[in-house]
PDB file of N, CA and C in Angstrom:
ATOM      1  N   UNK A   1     123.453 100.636 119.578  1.00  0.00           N
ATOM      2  CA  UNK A   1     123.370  99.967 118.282  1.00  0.00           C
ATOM      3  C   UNK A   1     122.360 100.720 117.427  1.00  0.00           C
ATOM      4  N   UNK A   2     122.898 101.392 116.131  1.00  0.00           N
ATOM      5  CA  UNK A   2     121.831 101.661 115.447  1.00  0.00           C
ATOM      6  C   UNK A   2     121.086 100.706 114.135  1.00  0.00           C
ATOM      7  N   UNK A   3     120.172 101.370 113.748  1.00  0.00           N
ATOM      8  CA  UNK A   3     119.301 100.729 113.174  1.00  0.00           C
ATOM      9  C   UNK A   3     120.211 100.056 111.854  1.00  0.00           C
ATOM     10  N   UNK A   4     121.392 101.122 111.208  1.00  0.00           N
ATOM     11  CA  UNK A   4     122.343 100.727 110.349  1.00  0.00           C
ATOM     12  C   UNK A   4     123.109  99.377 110.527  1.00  0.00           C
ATOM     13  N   UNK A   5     123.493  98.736 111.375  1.00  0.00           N
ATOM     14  CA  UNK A   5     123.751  98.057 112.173  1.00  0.00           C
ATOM     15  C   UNK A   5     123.087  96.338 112.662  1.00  0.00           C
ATOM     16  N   UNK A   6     122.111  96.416 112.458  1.00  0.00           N
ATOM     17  CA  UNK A   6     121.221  95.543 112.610  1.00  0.00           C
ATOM     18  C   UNK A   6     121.312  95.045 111.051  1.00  0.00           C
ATOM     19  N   UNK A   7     121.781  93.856 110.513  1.00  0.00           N
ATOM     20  CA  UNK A   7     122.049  92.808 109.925  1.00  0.00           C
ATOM     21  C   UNK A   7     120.253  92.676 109.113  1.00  0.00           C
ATOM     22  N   UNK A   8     119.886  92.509 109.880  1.00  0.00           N
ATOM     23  CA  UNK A   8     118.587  92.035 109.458  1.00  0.00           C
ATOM     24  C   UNK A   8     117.730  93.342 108.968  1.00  0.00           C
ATOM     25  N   UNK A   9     117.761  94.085 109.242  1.00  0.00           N
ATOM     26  CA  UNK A   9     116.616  95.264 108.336  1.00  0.00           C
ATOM     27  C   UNK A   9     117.660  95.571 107.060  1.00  0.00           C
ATOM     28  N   UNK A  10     118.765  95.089 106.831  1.00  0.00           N
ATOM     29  CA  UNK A  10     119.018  95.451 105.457  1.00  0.00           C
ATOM     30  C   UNK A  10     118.808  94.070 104.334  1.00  0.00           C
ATOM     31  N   UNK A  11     118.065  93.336 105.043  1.00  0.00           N
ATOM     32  CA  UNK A  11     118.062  91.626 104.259  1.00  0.00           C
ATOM     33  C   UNK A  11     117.247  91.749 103.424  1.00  0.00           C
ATOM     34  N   UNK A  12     116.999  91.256 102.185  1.00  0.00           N
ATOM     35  CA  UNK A  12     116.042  91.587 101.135  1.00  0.00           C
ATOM     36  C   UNK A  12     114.354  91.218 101.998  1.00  0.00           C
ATOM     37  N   UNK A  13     114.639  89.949 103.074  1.00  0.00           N
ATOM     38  CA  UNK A  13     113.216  89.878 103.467  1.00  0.00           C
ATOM     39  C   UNK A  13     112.814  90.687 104.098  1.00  0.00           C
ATOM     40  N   UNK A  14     113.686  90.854 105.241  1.00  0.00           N
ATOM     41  CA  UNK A  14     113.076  92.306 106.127  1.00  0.00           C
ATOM     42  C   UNK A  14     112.721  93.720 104.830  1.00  0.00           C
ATOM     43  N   UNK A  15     113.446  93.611 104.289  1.00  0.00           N
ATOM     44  CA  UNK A  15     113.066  94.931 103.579  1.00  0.00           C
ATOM     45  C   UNK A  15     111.754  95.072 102.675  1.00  0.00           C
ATOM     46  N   UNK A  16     111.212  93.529 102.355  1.00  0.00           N
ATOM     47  CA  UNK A  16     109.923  93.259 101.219  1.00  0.00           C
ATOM     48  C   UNK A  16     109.145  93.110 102.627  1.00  0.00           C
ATOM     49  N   UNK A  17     109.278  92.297 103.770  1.00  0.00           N
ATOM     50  CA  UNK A  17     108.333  92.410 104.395  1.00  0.00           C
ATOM     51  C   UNK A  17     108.104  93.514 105.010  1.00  0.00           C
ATOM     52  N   UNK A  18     108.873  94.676 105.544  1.00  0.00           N
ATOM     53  CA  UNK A  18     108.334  96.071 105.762  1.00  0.00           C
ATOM     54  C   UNK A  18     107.346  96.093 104.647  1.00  0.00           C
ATOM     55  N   UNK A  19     107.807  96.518 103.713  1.00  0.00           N
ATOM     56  CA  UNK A  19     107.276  97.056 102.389  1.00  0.00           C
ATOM     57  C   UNK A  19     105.459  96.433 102.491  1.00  0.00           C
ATOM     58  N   UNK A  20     105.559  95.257 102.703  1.00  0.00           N
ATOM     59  CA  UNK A  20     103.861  94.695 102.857  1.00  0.00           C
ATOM     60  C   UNK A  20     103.289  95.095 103.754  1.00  0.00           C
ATOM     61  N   UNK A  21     104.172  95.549 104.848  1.00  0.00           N
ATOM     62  CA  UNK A  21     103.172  95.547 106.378  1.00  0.00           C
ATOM     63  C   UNK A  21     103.239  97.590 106.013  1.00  0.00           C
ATOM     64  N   UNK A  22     103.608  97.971 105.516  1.00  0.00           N
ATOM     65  CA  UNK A  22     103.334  99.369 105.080  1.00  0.00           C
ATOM     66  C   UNK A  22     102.594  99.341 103.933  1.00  0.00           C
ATOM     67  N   UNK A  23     102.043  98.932 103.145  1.00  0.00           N
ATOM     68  CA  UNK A  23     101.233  98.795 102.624  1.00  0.00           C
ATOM     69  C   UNK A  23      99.857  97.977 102.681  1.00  0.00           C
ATOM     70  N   UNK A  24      99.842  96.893 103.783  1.00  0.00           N
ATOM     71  CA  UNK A  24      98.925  96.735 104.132  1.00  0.00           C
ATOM     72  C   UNK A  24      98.152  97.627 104.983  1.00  0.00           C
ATOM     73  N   UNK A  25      99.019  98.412 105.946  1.00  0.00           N
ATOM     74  CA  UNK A  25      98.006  99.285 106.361  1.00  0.00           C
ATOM     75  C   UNK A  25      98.152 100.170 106.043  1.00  0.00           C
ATOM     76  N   UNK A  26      98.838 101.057 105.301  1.00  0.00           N
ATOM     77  CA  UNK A  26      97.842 102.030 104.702  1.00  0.00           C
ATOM     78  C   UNK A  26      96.674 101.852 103.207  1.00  0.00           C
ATOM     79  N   UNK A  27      96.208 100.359 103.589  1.00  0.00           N
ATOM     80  CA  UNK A  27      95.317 100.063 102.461  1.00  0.00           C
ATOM     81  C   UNK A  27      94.257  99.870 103.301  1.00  0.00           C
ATOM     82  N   UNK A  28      94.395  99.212 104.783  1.00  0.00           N
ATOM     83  CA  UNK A  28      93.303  99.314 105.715  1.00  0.00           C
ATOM     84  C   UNK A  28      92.852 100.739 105.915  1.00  0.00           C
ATOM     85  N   UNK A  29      93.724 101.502 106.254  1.00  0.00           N
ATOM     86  CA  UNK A  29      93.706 103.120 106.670  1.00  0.00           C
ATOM     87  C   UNK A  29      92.976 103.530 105.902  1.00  0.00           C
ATOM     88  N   UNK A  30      93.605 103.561 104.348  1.00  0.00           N
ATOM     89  CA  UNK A  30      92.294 104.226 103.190  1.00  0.00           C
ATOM     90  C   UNK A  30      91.265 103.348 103.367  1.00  0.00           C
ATOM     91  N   UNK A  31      90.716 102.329 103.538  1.00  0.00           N
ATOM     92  CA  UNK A  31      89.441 102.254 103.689  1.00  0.00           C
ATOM     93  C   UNK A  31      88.537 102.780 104.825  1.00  0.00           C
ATOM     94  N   UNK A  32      88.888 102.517 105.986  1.00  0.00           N
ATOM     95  CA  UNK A  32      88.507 103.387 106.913  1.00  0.00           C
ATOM     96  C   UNK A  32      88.807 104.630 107.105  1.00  0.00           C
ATOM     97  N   UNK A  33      89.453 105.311 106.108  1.00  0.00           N
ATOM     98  CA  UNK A  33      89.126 106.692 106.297  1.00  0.00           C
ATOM     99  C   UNK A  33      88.211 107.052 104.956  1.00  0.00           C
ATOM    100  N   UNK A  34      88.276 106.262 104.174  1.00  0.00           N
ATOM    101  CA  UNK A  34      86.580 106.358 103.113  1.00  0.00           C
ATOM    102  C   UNK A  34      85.417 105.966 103.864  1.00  0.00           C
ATOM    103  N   UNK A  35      85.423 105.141 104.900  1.00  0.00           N
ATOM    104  CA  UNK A  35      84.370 105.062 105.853  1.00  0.00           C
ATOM    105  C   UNK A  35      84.170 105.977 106.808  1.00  0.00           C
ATOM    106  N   UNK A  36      84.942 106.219 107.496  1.00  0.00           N
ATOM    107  CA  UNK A  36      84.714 107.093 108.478  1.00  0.00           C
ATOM    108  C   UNK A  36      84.510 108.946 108.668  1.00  0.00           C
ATOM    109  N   UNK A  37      85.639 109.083 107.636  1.00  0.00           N
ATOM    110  CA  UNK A  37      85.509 110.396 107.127  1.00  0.00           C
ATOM    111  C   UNK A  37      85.326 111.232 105.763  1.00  0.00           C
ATOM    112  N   UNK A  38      85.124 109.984 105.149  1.00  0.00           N
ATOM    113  CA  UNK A  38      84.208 110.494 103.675  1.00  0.00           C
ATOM    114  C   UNK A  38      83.179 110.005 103.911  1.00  0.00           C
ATOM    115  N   UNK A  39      82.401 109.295 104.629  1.00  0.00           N
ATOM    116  CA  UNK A  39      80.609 108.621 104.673  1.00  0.00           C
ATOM    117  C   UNK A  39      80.858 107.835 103.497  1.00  0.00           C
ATOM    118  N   UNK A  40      81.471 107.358 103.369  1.00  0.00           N
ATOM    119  CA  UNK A  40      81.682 105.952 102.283  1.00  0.00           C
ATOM    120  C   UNK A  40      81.181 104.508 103.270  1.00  0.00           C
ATOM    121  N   UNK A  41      79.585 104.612 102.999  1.00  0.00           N
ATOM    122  CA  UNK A  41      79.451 102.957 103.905  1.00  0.00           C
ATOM    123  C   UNK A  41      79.765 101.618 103.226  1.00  0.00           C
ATOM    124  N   UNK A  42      80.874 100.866 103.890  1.00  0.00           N
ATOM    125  CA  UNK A  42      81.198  99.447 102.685  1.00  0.00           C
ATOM    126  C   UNK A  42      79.943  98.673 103.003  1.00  0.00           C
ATOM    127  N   UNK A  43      79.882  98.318 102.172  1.00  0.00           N
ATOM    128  CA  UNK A  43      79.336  96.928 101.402  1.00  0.00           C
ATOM    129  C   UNK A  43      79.837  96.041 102.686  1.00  0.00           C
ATOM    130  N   UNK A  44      78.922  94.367 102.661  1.00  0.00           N
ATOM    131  CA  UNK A  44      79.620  93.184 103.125  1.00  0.00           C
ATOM    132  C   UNK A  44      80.196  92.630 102.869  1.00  0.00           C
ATOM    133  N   UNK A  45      80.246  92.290 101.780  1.00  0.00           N
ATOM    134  CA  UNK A  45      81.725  91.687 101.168  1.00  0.00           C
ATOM    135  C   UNK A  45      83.240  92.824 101.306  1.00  0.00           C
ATOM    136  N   UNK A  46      83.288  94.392 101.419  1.00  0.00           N
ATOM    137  CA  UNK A  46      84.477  94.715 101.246  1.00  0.00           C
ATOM    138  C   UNK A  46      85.054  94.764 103.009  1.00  0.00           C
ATOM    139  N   UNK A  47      83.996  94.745 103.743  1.00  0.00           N
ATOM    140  CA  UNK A  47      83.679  94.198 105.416  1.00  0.00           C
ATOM    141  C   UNK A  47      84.541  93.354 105.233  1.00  0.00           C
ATOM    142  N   UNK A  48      84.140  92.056 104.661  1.00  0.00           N
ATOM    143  CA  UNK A  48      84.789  90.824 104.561  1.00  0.00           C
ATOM    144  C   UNK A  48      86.319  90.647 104.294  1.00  0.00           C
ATOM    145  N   UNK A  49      86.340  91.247 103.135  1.00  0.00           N
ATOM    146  CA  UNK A  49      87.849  91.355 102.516  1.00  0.00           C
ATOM    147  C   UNK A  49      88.521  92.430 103.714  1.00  0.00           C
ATOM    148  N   UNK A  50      88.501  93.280 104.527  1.00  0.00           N
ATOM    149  CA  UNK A  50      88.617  93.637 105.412  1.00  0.00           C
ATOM    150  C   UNK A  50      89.949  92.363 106.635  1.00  0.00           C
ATOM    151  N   UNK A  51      89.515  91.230 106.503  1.00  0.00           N
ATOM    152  CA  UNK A  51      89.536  90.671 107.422  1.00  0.00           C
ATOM    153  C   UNK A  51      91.090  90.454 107.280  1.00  0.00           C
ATOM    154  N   UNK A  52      91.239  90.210 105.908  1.00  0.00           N
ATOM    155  CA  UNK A  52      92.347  89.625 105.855  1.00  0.00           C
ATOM    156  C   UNK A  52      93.809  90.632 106.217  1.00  0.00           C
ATOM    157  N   UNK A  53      93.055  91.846 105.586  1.00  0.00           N
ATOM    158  CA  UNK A  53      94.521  92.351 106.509  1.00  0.00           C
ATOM    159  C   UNK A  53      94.467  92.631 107.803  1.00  0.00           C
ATOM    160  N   UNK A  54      93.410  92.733 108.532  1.00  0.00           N
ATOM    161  CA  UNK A  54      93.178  92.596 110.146  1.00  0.00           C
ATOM    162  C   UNK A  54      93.978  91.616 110.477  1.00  0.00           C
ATOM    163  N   UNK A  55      94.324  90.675 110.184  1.00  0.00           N
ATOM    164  CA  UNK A  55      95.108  89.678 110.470  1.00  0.00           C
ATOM    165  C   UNK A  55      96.608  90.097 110.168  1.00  0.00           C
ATOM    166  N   UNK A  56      96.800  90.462 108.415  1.00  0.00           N
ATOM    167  CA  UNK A  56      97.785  90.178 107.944  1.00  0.00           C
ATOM    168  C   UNK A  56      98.586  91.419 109.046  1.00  0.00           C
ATOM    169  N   UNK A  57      98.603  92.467 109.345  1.00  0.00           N
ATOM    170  CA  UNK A  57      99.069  93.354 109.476  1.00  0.00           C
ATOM    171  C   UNK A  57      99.686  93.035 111.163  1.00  0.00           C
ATOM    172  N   UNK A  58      99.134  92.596 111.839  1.00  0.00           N
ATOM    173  CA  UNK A  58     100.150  92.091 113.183  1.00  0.00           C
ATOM    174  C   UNK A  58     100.932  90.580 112.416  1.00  0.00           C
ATOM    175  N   UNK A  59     100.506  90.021 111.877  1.00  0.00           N
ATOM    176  CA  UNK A  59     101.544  89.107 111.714  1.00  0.00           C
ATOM    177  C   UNK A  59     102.724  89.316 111.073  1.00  0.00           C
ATOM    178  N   UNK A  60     102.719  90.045 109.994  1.00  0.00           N
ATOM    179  CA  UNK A  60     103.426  90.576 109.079  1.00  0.00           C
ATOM    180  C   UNK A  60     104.725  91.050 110.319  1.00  0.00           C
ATOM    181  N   UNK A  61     104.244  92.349 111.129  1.00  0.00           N
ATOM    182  CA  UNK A  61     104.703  92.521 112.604  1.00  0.00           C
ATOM    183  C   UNK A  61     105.867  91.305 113.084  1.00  0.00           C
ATOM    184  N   UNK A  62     104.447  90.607 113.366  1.00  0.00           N
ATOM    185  CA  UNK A  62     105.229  89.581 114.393  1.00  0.00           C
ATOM    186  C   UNK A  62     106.689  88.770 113.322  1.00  0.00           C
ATOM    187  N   UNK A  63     106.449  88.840 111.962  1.00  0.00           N
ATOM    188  CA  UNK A  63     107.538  87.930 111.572  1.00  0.00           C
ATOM    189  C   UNK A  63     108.748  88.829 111.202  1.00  0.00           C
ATOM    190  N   UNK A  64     108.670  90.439 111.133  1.00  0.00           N
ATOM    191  CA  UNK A  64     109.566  91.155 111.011  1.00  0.00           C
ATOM    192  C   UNK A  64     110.353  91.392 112.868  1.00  0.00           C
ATOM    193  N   UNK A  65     109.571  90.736 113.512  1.00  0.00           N
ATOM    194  CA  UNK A  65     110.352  90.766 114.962  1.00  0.00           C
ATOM    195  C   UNK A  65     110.928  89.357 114.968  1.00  0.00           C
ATOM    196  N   UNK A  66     110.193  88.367 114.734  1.00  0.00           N
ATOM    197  CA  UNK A  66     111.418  87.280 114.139  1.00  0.00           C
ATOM    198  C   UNK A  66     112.467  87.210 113.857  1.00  0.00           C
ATOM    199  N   UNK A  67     112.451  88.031 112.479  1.00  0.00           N
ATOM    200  CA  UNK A  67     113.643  87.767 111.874  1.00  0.00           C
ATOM    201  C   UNK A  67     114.726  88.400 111.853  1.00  0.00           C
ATOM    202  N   UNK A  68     114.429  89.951 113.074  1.00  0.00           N
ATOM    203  CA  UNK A  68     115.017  90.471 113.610  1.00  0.00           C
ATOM    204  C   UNK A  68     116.021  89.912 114.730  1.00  0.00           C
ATOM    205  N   UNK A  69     115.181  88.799 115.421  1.00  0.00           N
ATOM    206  CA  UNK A  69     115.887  88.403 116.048  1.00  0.00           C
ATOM    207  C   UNK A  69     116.439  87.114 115.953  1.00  0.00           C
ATOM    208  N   UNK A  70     116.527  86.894 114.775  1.00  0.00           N
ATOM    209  CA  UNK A  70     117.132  86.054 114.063  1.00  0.00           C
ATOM    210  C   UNK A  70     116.480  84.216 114.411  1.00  0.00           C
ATOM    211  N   UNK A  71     115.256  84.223 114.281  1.00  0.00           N
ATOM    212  CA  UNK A  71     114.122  83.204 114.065  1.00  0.00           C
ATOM    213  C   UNK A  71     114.055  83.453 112.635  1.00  0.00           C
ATOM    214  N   UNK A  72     114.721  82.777 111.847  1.00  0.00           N
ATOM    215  CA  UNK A  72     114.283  83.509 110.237  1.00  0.00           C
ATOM    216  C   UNK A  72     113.517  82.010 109.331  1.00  0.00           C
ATOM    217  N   UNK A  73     113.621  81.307 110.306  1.00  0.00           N
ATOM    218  CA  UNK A  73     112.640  80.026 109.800  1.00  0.00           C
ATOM    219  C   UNK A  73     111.097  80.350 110.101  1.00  0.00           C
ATOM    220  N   UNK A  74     110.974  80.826 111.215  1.00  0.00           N
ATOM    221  CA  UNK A  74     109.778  81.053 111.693  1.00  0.00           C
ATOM    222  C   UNK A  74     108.991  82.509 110.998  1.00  0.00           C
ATOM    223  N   UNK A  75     110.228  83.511 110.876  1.00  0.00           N
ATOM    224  CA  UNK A  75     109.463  84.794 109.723  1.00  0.00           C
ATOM    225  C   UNK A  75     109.346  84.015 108.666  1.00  0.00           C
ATOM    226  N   UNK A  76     109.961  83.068 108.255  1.00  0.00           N
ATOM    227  CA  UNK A  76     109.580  82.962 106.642  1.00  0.00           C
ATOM    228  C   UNK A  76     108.101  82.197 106.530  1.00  0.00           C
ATOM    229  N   UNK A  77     108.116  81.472 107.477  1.00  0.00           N
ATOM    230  CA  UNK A  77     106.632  80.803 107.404  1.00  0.00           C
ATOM    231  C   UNK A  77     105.382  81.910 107.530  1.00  0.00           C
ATOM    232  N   UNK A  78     105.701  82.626 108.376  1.00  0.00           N
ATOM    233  CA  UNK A  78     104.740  83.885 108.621  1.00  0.00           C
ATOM    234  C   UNK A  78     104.668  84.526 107.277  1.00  0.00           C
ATOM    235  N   UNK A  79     105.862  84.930 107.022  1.00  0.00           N
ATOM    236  CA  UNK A  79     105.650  85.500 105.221  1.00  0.00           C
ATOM    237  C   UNK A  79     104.851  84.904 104.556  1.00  0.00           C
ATOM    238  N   UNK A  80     105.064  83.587 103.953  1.00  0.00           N
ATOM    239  CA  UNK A  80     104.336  82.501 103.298  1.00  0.00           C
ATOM    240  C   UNK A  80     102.814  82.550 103.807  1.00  0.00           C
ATOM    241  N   UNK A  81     102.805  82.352 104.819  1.00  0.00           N
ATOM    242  CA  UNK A  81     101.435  82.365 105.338  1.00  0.00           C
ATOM    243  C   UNK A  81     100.506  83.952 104.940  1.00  0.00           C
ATOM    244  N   UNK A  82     100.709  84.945 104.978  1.00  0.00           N
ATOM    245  CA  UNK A  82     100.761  86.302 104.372  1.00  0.00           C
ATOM    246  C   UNK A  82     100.405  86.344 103.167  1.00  0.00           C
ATOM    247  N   UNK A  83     101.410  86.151 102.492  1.00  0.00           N
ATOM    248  CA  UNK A  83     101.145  86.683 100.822  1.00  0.00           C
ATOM    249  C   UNK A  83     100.986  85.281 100.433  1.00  0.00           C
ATOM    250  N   UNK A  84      99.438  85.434  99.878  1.00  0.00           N
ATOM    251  CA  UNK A  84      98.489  84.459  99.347  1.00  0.00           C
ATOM    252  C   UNK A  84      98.956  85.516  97.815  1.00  0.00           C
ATOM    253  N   UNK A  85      98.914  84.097  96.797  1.00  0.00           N
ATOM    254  CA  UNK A  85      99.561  84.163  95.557  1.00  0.00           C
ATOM    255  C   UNK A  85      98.269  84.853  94.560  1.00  0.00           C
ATOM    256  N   UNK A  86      98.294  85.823  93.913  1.00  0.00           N
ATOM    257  CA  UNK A  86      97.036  86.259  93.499  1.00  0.00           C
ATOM    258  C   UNK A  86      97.589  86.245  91.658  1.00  0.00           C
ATOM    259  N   UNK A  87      98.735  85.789  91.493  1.00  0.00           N
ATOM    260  CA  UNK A  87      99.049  85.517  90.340  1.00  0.00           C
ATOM    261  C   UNK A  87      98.347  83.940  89.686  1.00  0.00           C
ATOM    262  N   UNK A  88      97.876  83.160  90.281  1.00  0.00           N
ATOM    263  CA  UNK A  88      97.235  81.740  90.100  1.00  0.00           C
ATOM    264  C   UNK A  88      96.330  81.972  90.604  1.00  0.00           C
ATOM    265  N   UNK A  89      94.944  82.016  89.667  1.00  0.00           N
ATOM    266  CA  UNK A  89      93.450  81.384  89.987  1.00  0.00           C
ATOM    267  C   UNK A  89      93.645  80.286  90.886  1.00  0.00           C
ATOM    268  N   UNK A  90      92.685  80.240  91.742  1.00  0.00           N
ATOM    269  CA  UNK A  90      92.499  78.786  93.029  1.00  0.00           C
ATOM    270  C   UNK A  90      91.697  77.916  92.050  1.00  0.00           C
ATOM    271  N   UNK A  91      90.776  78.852  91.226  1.00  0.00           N
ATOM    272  CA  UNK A  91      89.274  78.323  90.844  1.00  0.00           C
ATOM    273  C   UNK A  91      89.250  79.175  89.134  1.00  0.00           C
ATOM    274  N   UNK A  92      88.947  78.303  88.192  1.00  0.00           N
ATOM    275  CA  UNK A  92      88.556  79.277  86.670  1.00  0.00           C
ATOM    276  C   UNK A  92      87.258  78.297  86.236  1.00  0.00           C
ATOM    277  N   UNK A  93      86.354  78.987  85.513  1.00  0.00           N
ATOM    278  CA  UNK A  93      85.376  78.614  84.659  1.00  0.00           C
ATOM    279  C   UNK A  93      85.830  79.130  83.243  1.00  0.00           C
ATOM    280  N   UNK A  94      85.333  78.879  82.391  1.00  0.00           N
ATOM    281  CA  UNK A  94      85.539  79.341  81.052  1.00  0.00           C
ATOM    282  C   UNK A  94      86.394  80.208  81.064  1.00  0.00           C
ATOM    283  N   UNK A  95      87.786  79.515  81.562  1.00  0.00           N
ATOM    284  CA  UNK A  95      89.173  80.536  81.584  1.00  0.00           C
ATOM    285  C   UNK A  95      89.291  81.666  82.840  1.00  0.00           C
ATOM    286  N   UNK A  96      88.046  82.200  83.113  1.00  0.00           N
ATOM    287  CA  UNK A  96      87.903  83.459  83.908  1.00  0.00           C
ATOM    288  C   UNK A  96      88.296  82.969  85.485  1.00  0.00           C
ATOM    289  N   UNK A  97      88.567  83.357  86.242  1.00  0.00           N
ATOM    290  CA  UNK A  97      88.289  83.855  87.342  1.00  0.00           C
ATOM    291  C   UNK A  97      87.455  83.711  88.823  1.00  0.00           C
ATOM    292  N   UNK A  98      87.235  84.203  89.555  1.00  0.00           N
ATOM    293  CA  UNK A  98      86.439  85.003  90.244  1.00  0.00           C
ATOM    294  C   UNK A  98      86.602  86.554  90.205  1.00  0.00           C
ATOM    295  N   UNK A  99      87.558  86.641  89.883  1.00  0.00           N
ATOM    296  CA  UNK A  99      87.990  88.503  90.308  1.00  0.00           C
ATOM    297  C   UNK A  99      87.681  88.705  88.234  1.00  0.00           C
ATOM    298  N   UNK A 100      87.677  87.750  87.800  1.00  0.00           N
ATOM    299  CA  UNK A 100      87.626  88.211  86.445  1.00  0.00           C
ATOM    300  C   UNK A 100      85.737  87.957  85.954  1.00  0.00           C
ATOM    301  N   UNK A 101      85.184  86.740  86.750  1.00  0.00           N
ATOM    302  CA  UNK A 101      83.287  87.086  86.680  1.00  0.00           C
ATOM    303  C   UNK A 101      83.049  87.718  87.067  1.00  0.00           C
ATOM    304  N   UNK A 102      83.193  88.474  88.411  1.00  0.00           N
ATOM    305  CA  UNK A 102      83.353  89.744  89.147  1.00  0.00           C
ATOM    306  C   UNK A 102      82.850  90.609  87.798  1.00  0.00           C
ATOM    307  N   UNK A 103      84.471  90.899  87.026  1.00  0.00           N
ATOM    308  CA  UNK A 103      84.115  92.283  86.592  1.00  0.00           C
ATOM    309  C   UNK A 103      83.367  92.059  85.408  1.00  0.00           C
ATOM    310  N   UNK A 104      82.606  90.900  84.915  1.00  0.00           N
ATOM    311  CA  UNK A 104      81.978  90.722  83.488  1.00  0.00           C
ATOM    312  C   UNK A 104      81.071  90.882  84.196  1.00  0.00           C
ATOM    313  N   UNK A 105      80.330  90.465  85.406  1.00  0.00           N
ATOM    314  CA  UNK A 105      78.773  90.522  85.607  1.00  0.00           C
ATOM    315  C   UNK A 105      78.725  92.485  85.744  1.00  0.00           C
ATOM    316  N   UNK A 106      80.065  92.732  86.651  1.00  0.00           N
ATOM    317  CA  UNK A 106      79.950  94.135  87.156  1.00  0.00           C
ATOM    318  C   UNK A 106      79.786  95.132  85.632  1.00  0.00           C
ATOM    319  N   UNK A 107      80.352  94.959  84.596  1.00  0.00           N
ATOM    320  CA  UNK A 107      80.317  95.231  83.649  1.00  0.00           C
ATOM    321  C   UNK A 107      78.609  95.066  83.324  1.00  0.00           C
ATOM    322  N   UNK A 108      78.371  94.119  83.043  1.00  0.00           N
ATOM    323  CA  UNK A 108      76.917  94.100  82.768  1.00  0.00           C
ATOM    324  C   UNK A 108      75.743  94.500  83.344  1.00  0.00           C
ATOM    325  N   UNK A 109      76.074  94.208  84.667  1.00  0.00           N
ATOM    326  CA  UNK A 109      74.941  95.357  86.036  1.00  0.00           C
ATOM    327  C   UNK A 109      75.037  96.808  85.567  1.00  0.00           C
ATOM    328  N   UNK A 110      76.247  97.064  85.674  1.00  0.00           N
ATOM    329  CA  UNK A 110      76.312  98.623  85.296  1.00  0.00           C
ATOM    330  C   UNK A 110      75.788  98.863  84.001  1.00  0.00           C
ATOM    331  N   UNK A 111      76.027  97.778  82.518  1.00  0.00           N
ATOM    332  CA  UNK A 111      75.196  98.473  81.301  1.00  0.00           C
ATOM    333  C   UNK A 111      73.885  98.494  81.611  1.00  0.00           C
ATOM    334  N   UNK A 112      73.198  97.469  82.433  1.00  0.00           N
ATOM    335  CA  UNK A 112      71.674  97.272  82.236  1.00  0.00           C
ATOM    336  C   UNK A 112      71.088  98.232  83.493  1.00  0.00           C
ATOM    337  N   UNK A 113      71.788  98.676  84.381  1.00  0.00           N
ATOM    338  CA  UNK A 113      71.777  99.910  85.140  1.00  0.00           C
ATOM    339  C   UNK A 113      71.496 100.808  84.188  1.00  0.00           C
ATOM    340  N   UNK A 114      72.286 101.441  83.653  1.00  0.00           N
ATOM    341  CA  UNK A 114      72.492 102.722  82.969  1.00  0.00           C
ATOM    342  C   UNK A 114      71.467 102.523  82.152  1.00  0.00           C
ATOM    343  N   UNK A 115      70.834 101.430  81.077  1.00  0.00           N
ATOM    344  CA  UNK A 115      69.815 101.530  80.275  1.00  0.00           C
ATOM    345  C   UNK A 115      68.973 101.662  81.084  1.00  0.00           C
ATOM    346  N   UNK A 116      68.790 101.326  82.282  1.00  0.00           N
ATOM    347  CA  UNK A 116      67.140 101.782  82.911  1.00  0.00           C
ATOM    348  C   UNK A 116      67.367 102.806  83.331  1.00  0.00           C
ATOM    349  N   UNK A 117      68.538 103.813  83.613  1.00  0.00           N
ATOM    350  CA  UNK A 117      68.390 105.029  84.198  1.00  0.00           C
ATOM    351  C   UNK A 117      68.008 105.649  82.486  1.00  0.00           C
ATOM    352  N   UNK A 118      68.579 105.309  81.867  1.00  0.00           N
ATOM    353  CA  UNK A 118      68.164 106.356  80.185  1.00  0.00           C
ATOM    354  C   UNK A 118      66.688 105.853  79.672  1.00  0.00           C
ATOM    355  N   UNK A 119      66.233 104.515  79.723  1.00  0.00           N
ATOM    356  CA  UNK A 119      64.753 104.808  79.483  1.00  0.00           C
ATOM    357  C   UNK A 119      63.691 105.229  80.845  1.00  0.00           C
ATOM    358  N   UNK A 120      64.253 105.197  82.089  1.00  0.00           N
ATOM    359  CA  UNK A 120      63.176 105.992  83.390  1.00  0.00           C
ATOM    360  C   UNK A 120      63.771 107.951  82.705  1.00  0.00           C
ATOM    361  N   UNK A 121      64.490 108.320  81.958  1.00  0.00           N
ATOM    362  CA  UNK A 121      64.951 110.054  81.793  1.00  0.00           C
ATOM    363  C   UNK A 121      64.021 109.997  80.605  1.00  0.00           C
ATOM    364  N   UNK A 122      63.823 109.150  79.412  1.00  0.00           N
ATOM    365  CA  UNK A 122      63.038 109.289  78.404  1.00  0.00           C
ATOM    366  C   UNK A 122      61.880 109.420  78.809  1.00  0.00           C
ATOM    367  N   UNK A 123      61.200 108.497  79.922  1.00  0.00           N
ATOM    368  CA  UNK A 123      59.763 108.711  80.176  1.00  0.00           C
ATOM    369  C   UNK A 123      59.241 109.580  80.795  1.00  0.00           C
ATOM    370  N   UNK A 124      60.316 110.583  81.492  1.00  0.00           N
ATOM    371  CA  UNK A 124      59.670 111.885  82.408  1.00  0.00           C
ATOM    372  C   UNK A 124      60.109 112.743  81.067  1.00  0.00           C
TER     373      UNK A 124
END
């Protein structure tokens, strides 16, 4: 039996869920290879965020062997369980975010960064 053949790797789910579990890890991969072989040391929080595809990436697995074998109630829950919706805020303050205070404070660390690196260059 070839792979042509198999019903299920041509199903739109099998084919989006490959697509995640190949892109989840090679999104783990680039980070650990910015760690490991560029000397890129993460942070704790990107440690953290770390976790989730440590997880996602055998499950993702396990529900494309599901639905291979035709458990396709049980891949779909695994899917669901997986792709957490990043199109809907969980949480907003004044409209924003977290991933959107994120980048206003990050925005602002970095201006008031940069002004102390340009008045510590004025004073030498």
């Amino acid at each position: 039996m070839t792979i042509r053949s198999l019903p299920a790797v041509n199903a739109p789910a099998y084919r989006s869920g490959a697509l995640a579990l190949l892109l989840s890890t090679a999104i783990i991969l680039a980070a650990l290879a910015f760690e490991h072989l560029g000397g890129y040391p993460p942070c704790p929080l990107c440690l953290m965020q770390r976790y989730a595809y440590y997880a996602a990436i055998p499950l993702l697995f396990a529900a494309l062997v599901l639905d291979t074998a035709e458990f396709h109630e049980a891949a779909r829950l695994i899917f669901f369980v997986v792709v957490i919706r990043c199109d809907e805020a969980p949480w907003q303050f004044l409209g924003l975010s977290f991933a959107g205070w994120n980048a206003v404070l990050s925005l602002l660390l970095c201006a008031v960064s940069m002004r102390a690196g340009i008045s510590a260059r004025r004073r030498s």
